[in-house]
Protein backbone atom coordinates (compact mmCIF):
# COMPACT_ATOMS: atom_id res chain seq x y z
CA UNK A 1 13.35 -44.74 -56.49
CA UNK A 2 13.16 -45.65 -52.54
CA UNK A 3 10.31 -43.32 -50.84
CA UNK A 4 9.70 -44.13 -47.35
CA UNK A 5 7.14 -46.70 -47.88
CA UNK A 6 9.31 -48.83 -49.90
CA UNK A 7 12.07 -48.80 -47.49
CA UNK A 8 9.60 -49.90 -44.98
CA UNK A 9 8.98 -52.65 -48.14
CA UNK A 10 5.35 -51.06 -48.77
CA UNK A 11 3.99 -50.19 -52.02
CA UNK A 12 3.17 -46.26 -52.11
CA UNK A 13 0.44 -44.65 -50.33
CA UNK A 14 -0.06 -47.43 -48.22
CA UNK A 15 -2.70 -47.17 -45.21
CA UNK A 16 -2.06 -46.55 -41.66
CA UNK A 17 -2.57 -49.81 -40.12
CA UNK A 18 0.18 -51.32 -43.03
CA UNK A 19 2.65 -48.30 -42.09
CA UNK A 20 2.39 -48.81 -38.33
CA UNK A 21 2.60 -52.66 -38.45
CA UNK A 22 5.77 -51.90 -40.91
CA UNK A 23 7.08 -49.51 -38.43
CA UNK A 24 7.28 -51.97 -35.56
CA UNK A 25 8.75 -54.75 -37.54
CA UNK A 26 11.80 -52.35 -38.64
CA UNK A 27 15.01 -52.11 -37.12
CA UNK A 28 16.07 -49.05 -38.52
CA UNK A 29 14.93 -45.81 -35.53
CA UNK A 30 15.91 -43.31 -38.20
CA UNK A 31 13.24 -44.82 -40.51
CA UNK A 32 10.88 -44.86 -37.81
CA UNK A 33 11.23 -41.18 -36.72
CA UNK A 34 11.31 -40.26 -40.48
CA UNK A 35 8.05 -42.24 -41.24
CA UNK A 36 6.36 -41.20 -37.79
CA UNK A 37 7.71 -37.55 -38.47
CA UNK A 38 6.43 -37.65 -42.52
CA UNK A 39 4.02 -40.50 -43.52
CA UNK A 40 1.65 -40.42 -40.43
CA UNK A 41 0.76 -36.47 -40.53
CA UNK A 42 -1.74 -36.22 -42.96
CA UNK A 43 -0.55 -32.73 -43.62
CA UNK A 44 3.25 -34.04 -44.32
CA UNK A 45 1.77 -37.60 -45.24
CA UNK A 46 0.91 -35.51 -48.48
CA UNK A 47 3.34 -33.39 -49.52
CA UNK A 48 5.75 -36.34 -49.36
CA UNK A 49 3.48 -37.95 -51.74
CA UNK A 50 2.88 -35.04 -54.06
CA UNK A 51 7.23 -34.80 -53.99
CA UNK A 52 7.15 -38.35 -54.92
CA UNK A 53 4.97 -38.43 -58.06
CA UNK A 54 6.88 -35.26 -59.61
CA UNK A 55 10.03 -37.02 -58.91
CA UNK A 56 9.06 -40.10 -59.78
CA UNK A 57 7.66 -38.23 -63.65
CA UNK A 58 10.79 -36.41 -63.53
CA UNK A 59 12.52 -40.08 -63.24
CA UNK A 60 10.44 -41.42 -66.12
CA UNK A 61 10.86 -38.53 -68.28
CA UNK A 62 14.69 -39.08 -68.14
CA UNK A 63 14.68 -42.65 -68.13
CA UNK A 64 12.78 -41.92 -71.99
CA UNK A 65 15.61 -39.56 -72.86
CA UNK A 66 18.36 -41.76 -72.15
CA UNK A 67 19.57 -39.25 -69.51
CA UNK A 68 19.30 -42.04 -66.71
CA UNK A 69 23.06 -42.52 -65.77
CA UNK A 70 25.95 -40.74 -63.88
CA UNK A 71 26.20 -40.15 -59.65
CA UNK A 72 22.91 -37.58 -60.29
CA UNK A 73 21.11 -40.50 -60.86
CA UNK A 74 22.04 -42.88 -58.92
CA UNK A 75 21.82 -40.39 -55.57
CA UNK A 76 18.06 -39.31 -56.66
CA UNK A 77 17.08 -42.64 -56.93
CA UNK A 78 18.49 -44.11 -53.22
CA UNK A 79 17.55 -40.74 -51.61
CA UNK A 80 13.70 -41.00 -49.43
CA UNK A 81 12.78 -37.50 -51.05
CA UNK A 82 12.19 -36.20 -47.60
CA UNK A 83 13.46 -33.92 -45.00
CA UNK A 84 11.32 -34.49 -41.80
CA UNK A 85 14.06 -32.20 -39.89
CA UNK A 86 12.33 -29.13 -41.29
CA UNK A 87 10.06 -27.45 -38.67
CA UNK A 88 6.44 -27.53 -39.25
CA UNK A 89 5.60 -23.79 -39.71
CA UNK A 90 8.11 -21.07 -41.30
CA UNK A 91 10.51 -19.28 -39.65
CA UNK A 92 9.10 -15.79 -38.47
CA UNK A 93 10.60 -13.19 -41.12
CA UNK A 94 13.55 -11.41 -40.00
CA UNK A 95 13.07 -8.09 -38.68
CA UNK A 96 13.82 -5.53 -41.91
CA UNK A 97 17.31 -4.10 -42.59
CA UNK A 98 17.78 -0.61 -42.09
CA UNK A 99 18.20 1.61 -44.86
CA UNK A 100 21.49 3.18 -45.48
CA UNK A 101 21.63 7.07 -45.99
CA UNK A 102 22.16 8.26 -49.42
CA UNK A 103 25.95 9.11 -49.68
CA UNK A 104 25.44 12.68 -49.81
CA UNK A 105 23.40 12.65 -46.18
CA UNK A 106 26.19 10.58 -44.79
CA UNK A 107 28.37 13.34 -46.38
CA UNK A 108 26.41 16.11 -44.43
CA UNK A 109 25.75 14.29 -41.26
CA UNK A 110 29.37 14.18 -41.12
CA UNK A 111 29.83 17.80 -40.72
């Protein structure tokens, strides 16, 4: 499974000195936002990494049941398990929906 530190050719939950030296030795700016964005923001840094051991179990588990084959597969283990585009606090709830009127007050209003 590729994770952002083995595309940078780290072994997971590497330090911060190994990411950044990584990061300027690779070519790739979309990797470098990505890990910049993700892996050094403690915050992000660790829900990348909790993401990555349930899909790595998840991996395992099918790997075991001989369910380890088809395009599924093969996208879930090239995908980075990431998506550094989402914003860092959630969107402000919508304002609430108005209530329609019972049929029967539409009815009357109507008059």
């Amino acid at each position: 499974m590729r994770d952002l530190y083995s595309r940078l050719g780290l072994g997971f939950g590497a330090d911060d000195q190994a990411l950044k030296t990584a990061m300027a030795r690779c070519t790739d700016r979309e990797l470098k936002r990505r890990t910049a964005e993700v892996l050094l923001k403690p915050e992000r840094r660790a829900g990348h990494d909790a993401v990555y051991r349930v899909a790595r179990q998840l991996r395992d588990w099918r790997v075991e049941l001989h369910l380890e084959d088809g395009a599924w597969a093969q996208a879930l283990a090239e995908s980075d398990l990431v998506r550094p585009d989402l914003p860092e606090t959630p969107l402000a709830p919508s304002a609430p929906k108005r209530r329609a009127l019972p049929w029967w007050r539409r009815l009357l209003r109507k008059r």
